[in-house]
N, C-alpha and C. Protein backbone atom coordinates (compact mmCIF):
# COMPACT_ATOMS: atom_id res chain seq x y z
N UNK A 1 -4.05 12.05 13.22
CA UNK A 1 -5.21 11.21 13.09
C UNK A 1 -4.90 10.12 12.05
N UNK A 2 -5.25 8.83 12.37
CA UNK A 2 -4.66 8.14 11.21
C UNK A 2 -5.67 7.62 10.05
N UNK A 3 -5.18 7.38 9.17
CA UNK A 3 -6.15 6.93 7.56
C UNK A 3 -6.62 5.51 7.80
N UNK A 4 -8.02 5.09 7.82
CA UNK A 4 -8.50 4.17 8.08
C UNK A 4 -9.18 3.73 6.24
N UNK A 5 -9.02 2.60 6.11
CA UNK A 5 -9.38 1.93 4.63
C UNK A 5 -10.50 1.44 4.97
N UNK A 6 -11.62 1.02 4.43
CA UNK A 6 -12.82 0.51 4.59
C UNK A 6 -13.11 0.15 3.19
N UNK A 7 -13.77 -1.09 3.42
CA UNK A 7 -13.66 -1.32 1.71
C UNK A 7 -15.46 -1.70 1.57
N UNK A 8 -15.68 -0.89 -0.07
CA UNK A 8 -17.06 -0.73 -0.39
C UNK A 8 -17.23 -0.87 -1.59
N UNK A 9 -17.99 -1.72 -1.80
CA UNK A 9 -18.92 -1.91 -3.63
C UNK A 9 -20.07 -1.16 -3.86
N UNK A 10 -19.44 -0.41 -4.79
CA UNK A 10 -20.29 0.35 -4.90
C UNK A 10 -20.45 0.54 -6.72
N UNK A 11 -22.06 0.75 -7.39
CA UNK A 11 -22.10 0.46 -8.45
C UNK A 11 -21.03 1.69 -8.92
N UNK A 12 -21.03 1.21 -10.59
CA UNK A 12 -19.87 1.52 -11.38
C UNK A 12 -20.57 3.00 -11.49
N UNK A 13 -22.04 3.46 -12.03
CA UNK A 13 -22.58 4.83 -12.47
C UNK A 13 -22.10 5.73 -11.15
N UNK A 14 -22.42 5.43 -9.55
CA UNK A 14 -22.00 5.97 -8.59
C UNK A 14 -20.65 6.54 -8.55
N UNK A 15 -19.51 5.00 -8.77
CA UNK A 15 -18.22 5.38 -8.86
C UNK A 15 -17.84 6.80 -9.76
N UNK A 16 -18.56 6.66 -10.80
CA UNK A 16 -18.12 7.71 -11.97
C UNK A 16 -18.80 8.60 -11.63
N UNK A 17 -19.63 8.93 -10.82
CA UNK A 17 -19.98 10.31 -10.44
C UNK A 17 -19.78 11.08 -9.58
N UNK A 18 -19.34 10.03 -8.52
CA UNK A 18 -18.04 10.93 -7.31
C UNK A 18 -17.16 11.36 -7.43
N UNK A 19 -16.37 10.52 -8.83
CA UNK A 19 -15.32 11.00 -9.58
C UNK A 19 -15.23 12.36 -10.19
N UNK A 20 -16.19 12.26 -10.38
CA UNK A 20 -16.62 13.99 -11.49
C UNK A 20 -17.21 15.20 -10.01
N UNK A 21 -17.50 14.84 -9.06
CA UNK A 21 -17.82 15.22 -8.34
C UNK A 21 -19.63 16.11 -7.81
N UNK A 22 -20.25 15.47 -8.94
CA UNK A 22 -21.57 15.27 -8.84
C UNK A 22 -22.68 14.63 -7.48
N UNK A 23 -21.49 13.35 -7.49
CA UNK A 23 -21.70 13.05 -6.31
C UNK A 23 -20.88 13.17 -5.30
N UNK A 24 -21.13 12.85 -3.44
CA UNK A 24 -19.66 12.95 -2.64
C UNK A 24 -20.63 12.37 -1.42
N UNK A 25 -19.22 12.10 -1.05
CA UNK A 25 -19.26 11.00 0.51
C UNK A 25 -19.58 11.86 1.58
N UNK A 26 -20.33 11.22 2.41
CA UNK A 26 -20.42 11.98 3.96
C UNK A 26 -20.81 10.93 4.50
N UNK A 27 -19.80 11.05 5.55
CA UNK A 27 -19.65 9.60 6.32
C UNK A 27 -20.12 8.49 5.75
N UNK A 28 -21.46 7.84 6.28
CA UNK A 28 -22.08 5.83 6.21
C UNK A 28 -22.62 6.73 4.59
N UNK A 29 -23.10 7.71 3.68
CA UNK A 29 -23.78 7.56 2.77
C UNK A 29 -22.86 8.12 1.55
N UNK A 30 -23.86 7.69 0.35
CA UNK A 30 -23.40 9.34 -0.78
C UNK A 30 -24.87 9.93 -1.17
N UNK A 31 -23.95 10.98 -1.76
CA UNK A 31 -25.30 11.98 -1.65
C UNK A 31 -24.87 12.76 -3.30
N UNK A 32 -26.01 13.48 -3.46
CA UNK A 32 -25.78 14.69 -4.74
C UNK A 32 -25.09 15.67 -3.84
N UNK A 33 -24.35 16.26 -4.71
CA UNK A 33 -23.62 17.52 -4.43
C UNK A 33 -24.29 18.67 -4.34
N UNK A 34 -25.08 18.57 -5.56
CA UNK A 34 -25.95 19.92 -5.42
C UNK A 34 -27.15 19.97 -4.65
N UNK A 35 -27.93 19.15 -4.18
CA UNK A 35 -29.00 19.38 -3.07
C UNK A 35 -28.59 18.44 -2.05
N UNK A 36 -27.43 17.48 -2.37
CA UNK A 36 -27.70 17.03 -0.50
C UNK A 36 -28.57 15.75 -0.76
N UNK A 37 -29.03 15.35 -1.58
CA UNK A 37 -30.07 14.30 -1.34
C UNK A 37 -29.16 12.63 -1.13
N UNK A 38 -30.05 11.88 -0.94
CA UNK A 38 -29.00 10.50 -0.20
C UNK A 38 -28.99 9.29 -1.41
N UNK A 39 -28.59 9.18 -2.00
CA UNK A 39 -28.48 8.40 -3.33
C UNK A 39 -27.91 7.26 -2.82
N UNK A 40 -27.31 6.37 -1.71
CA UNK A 40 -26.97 5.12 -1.49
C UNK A 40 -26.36 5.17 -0.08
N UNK A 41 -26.86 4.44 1.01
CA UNK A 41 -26.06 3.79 2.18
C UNK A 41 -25.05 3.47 1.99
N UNK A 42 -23.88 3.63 2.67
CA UNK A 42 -22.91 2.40 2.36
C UNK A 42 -22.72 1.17 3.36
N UNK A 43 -22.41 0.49 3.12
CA UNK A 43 -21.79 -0.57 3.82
C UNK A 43 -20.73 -1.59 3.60
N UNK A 44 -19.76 -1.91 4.77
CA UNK A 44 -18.49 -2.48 4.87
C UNK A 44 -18.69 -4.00 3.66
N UNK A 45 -18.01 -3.80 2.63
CA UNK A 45 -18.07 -5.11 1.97
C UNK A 45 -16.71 -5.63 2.03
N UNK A 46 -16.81 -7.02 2.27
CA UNK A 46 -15.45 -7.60 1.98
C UNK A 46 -14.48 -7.66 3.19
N UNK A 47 -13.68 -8.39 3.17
CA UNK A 47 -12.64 -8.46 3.80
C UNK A 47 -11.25 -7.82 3.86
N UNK A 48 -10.41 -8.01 4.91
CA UNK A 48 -9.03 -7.32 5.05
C UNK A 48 -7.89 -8.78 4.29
N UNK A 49 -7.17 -7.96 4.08
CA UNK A 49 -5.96 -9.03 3.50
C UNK A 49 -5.72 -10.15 4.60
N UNK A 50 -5.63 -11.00 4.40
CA UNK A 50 -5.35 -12.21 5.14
C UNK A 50 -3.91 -12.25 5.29
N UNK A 51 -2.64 -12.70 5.21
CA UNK A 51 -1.63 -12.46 5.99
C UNK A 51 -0.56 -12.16 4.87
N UNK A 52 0.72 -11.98 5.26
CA UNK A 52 1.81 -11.97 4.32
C UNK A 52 2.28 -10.45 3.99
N UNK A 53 3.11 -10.15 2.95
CA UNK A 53 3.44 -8.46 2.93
C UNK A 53 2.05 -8.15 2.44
N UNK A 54 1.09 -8.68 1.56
CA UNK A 54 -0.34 -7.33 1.57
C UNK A 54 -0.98 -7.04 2.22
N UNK A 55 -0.62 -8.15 3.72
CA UNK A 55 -1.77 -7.72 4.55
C UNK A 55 -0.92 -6.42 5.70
N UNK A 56 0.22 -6.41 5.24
CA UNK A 56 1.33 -5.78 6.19
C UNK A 56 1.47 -4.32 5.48
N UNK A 57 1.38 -4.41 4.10
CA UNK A 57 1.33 -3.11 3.37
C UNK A 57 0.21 -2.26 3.34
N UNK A 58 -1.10 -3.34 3.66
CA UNK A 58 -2.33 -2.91 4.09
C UNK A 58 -2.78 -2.17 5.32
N UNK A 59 -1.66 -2.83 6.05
CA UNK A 59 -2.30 -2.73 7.67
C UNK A 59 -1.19 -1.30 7.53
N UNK A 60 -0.18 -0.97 7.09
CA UNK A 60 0.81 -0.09 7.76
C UNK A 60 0.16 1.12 6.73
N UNK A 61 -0.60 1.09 5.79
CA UNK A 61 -1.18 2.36 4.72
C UNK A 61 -2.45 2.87 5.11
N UNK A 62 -3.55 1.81 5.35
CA UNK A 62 -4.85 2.09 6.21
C UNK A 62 -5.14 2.19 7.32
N UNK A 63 -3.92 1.61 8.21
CA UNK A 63 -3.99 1.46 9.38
C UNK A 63 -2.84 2.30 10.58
N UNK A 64 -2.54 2.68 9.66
CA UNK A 64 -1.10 3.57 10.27
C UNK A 64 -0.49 2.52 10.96
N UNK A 65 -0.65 1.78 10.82
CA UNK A 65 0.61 0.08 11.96
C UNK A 65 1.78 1.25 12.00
N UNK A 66 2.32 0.92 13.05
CA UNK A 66 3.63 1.18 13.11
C UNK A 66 4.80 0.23 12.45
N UNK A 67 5.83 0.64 11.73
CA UNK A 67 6.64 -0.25 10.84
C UNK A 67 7.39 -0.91 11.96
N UNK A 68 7.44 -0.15 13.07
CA UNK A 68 8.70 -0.46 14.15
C UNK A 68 8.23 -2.16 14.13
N UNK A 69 6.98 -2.47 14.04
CA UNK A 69 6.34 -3.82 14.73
C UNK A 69 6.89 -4.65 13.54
N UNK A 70 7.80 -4.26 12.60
CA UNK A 70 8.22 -5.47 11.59
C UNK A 70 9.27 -5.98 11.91
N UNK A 71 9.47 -7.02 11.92
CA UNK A 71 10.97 -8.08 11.85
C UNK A 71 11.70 -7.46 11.15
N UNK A 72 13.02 -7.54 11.01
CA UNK A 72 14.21 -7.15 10.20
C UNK A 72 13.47 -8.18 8.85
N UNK A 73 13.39 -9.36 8.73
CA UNK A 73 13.33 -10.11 7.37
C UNK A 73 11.72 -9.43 6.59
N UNK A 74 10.82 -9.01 7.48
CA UNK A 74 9.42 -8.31 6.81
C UNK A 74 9.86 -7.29 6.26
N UNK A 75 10.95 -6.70 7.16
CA UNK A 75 11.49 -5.33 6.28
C UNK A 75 12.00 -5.28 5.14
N UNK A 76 12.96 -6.28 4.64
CA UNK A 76 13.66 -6.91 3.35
C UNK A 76 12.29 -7.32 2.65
N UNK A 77 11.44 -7.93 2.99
CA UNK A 77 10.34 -8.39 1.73
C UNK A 77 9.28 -7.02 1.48
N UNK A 78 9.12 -6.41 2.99
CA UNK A 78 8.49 -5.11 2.22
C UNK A 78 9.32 -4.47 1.16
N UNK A 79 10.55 -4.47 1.05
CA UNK A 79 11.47 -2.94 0.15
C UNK A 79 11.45 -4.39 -0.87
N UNK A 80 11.21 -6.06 -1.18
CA UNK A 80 11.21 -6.69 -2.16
C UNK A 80 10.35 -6.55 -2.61
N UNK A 81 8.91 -6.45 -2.02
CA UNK A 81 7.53 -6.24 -2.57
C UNK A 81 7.31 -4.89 -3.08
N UNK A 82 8.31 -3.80 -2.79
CA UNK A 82 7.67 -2.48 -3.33
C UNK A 82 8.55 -2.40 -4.61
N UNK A 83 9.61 -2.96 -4.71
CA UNK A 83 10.65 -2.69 -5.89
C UNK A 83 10.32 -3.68 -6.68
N UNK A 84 8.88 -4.57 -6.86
CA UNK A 84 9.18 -5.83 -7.93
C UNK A 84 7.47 -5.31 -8.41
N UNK A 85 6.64 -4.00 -7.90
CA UNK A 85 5.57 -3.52 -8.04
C UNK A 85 6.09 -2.42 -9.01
N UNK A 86 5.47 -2.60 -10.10
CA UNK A 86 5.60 -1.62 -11.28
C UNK A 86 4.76 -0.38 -11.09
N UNK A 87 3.81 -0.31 -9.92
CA UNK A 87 3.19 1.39 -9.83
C UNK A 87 4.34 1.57 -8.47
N UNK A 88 4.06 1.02 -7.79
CA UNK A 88 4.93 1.49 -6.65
C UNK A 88 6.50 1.90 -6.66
N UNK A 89 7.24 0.87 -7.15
CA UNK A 89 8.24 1.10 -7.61
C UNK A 89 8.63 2.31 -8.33
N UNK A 90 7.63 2.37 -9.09
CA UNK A 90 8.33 3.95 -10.04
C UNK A 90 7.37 4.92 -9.55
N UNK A 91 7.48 4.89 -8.49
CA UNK A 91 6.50 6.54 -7.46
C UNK A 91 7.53 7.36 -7.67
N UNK A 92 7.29 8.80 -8.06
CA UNK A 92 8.62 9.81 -7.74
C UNK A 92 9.20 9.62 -6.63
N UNK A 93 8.44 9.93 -5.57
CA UNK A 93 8.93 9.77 -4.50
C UNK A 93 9.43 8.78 -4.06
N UNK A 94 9.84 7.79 -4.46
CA UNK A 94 10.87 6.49 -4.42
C UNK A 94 12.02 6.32 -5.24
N UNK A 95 12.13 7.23 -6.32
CA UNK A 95 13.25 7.24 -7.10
C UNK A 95 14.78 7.28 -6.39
N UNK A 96 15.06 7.93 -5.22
CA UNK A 96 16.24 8.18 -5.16
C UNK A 96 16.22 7.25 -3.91
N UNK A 97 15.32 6.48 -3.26
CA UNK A 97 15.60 5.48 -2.36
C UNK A 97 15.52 3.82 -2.71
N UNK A 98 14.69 3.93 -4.65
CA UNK A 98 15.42 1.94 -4.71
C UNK A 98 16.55 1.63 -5.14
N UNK A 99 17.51 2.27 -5.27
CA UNK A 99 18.43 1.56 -5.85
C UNK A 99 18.86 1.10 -4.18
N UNK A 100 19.08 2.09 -3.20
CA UNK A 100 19.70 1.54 -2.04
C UNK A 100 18.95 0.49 -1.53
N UNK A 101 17.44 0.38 -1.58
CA UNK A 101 16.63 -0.95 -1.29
C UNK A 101 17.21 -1.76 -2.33
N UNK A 102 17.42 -1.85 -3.34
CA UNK A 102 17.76 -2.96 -4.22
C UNK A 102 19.04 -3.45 -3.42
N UNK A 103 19.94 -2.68 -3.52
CA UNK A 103 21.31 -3.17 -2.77
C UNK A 103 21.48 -3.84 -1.54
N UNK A 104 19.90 -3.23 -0.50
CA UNK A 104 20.10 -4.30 0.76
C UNK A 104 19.39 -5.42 0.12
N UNK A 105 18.29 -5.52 -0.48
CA UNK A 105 18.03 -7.03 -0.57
C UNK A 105 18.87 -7.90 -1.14
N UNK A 106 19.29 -7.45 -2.28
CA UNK A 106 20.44 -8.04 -3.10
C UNK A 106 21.58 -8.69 -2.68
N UNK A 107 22.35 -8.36 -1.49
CA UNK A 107 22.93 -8.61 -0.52
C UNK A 107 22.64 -9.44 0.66
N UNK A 108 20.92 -9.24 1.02
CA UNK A 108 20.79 -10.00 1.96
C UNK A 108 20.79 -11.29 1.49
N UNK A 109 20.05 -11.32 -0.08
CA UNK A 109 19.97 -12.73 -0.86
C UNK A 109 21.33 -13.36 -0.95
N UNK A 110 22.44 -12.81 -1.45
CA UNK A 110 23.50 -12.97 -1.29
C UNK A 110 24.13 -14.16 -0.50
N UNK A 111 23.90 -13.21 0.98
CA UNK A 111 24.40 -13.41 2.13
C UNK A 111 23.68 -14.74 1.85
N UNK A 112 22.07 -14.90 2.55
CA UNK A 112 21.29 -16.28 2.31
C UNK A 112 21.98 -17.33 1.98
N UNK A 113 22.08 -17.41 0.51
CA UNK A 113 22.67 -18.14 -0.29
C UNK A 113 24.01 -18.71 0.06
N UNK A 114 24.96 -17.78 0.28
CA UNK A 114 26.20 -18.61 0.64
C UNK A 114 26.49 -18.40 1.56
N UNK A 115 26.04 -17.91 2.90
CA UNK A 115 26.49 -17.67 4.17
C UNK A 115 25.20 -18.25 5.67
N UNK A 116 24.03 -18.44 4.57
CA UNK A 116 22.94 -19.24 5.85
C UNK A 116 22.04 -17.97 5.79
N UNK A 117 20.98 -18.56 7.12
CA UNK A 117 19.81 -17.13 7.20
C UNK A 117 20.29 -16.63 8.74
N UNK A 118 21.19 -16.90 9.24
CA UNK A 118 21.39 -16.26 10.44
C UNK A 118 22.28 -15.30 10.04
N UNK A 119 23.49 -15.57 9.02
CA UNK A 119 23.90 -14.50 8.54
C UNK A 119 23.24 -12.83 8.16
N UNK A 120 22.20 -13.30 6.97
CA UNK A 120 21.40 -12.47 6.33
C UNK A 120 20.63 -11.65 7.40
N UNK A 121 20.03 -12.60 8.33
CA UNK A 121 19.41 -11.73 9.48
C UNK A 121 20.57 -10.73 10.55
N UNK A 122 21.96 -11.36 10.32
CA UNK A 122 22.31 -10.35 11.38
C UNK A 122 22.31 -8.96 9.97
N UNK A 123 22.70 -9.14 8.74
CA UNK A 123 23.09 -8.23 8.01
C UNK A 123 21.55 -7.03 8.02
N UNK A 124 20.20 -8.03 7.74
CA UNK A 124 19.21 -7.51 8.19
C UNK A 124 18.60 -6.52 9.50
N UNK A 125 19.52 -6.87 9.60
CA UNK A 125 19.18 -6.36 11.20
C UNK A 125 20.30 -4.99 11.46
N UNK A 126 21.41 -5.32 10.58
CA UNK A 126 22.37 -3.88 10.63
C UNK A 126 21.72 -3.08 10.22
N UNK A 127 20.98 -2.73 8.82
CA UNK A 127 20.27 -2.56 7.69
C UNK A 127 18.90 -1.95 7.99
N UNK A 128 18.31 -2.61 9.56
CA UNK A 128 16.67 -2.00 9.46
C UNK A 128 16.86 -0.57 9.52
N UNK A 129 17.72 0.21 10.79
CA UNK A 129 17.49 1.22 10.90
C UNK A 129 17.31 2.00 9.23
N UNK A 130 18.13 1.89 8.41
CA UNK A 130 18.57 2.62 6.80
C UNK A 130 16.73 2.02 6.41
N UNK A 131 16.45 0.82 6.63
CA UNK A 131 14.93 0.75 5.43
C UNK A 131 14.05 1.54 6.90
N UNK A 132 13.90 1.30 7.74
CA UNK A 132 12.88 2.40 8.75
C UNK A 132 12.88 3.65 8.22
N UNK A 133 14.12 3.89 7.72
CA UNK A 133 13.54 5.47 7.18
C UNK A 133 13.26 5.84 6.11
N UNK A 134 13.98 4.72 5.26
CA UNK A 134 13.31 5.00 3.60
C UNK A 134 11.54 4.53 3.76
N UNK A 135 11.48 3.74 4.56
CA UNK A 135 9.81 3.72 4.08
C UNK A 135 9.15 4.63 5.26
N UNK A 136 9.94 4.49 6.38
CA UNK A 136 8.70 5.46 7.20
C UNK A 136 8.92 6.83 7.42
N UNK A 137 10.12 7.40 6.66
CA UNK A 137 10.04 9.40 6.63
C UNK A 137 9.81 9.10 5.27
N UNK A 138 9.57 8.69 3.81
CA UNK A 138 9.45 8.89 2.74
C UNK A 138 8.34 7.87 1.84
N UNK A 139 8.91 6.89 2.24
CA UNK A 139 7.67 5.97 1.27
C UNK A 139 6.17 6.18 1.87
N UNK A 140 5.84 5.66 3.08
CA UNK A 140 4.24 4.92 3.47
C UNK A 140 3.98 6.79 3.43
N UNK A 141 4.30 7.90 3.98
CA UNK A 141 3.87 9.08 4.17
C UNK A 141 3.58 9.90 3.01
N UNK A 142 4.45 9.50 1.78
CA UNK A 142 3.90 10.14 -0.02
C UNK A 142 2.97 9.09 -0.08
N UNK A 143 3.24 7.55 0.24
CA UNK A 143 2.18 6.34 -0.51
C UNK A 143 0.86 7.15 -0.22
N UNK A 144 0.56 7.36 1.57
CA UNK A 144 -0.88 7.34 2.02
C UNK A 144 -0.99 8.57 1.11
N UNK A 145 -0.47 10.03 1.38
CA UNK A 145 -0.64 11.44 0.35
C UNK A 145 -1.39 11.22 -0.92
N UNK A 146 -0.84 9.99 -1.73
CA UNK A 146 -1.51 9.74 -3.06
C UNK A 146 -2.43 8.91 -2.92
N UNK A 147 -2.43 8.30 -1.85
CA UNK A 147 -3.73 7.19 -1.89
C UNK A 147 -4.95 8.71 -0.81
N UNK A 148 -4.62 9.67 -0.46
CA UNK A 148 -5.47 10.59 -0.05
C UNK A 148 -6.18 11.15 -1.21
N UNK A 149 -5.32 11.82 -2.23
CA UNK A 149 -5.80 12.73 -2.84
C UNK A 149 -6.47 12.34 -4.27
N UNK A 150 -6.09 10.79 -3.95
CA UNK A 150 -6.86 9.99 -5.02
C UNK A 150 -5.70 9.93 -6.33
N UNK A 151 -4.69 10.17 -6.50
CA UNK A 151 -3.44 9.83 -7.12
C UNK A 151 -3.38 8.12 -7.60
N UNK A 152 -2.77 7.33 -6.56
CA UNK A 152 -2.98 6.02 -6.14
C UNK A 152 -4.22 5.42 -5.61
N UNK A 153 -4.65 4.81 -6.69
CA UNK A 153 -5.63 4.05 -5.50
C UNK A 153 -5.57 2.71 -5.05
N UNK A 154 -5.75 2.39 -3.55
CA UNK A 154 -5.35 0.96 -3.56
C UNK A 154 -6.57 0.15 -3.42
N UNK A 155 -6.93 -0.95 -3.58
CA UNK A 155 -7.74 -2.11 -3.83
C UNK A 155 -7.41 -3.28 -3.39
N UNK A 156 -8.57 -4.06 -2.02
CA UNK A 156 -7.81 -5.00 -2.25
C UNK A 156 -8.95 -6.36 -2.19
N UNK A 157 -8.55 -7.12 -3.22
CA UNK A 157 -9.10 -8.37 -3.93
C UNK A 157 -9.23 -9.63 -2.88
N UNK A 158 -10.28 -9.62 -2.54
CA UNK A 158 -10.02 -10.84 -1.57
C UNK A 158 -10.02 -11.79 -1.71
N UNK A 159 -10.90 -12.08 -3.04
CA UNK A 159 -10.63 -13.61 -3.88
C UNK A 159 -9.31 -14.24 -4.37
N UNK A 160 -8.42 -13.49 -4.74
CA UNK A 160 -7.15 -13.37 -5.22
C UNK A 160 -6.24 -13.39 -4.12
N UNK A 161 -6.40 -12.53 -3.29
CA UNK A 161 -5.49 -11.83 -1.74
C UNK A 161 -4.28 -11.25 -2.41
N UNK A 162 -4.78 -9.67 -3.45
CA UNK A 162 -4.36 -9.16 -4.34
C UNK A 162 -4.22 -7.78 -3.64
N UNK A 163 -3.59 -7.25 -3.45
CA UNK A 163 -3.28 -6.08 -3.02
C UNK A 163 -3.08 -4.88 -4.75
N UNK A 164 -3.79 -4.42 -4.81
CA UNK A 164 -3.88 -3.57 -5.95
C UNK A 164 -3.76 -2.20 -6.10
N UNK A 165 -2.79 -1.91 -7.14
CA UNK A 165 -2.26 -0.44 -6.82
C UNK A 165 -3.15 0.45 -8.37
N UNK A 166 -3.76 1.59 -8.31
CA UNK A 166 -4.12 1.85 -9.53
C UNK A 166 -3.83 3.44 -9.93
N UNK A 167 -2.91 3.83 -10.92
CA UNK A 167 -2.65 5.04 -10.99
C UNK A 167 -3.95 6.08 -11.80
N UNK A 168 -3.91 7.18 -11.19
CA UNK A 168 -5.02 7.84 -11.60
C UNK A 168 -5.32 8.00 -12.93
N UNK A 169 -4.59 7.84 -14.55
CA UNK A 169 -4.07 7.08 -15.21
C UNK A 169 -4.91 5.59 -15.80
N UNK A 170 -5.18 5.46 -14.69
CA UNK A 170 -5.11 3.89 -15.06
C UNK A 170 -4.33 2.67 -15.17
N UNK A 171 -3.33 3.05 -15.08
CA UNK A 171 -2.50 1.61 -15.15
C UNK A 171 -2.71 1.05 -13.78
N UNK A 172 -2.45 -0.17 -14.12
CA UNK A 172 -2.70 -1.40 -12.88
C UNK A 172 -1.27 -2.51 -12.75
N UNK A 173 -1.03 -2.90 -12.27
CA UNK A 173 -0.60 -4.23 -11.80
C UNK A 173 -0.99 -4.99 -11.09
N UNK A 174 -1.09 -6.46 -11.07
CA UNK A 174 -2.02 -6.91 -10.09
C UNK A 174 -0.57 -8.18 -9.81
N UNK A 175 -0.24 -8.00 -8.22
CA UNK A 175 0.63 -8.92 -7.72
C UNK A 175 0.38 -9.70 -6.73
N UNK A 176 0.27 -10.67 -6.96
CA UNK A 176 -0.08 -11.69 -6.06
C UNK A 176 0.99 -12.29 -5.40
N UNK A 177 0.12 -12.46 -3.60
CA UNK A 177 1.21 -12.63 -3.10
C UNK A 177 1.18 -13.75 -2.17
C-alpha cells in the first residue's frame, strides 16, 4: 500500500498534543484520545512541490513514484541533493552508501567538465543500475520508515519551494532548490 503525504495547518496547541498523544488522527479529523470527541476537521492546505529534485523527492517519498521513471542525469542530482542535505545525508542508513554516491557524481562532474554531457550521460547511464539500488533497496524505504514513525519529518514550503527535512531532535536544514 503506498504512503500518501497530504499537507495540513494545523494550530501549534493541536500539533503539541498529538505529539504527546492526547490527541490523534482518524482519517478527515482529530479527536481526544480519551473520549473520542472531534476537536478539528482537517483539510488539504497548500500545495505539492512544483518541479525539480523536491518535487521528485516528494513525489518518490509520498507518492511511492517509481525511481525507474528517472533519467540517468535526475539520478545523479537526486544522490547530489541527498549528499549536500545535512539531515539526509547523515541518516544511518546512508552511511555506507555516500561515499559511493559521492564518487559517481564526482566523476560524472568530472567527465562534464572535460569530456562534454554526452560523455557524463553515457557514464550516467553505466552507473544508474548501482544508484537504483542505493536509493531504492536502502535509501527512499528507511527515508519513508522514519518519515512513518515520525523520526524524520518532511515539510514542504511552498512559498520558498523548500523541501524540508526535520529530525525528531529538531534540527532542520532548509535547502532550496
Amino acid at each position: 500500500m503506498p504512503y500518501i503525504y497530504i499537507p495540513f495547518w494545523i494550530p501549534d496547541e493541536i500539533y503539541e498534543k498529538l505529539k504527546t498523544g492526547e490527541y490523534e488522527r482518524a482519517g478527515g479529523i482529530i479527536r481526544r484520545s480519551d473520549n473520542k470527541r472531534i476537536v478539528m476537521w482537517l483539510r488539504q492546505s497548500g500545495e505539492e512541490p512544483k518541479a525539480g529534485i523536491t518535487r521528485t523527492l516528494f513525489y518518490i517519498i509520498a507518492h511511492s513514484w517509481d525511481l525507474n521513471q528517472l533519467t540517468d542525469e535526475e539520478l545523479i542530482e537526486l544522490g547530489r541533493y541527498i549528499n549536500n542535505h545535512e539531515i539526509l545525508s547523515s541518516a544511518n542508513f546512508y552511511e555506507g552508501s555516500k561515499g559511493a554516491v559521492e564518487a559517481i557524481i564526482k566523476k560524472f562532474d568530472r567527465l562534464l567538465k572535460t569530456k562534454g554531457k554526452e560523455t557524463a550521460l553515457q557514464y550516467a547511464k553505466e552507473k544508474r543500475k548501482s544508484l537504483l539500488n542505493i536509493f531504492g533497496r536502502t535509501f527512499i524505504p528507511n527515508l519513508k520508515h522514519q518519515v512513518e514513525l515520525g523520526m524524520i519529518q518532511m515539510v514542504y514550503d511552498e512559498d520558498q519551494d523548500i523541501l524540508d527535512f526535520f529530525e525528531s531532535g529538531g534540527n532542520t536544514v532548509n535547502k532550496k532548490i
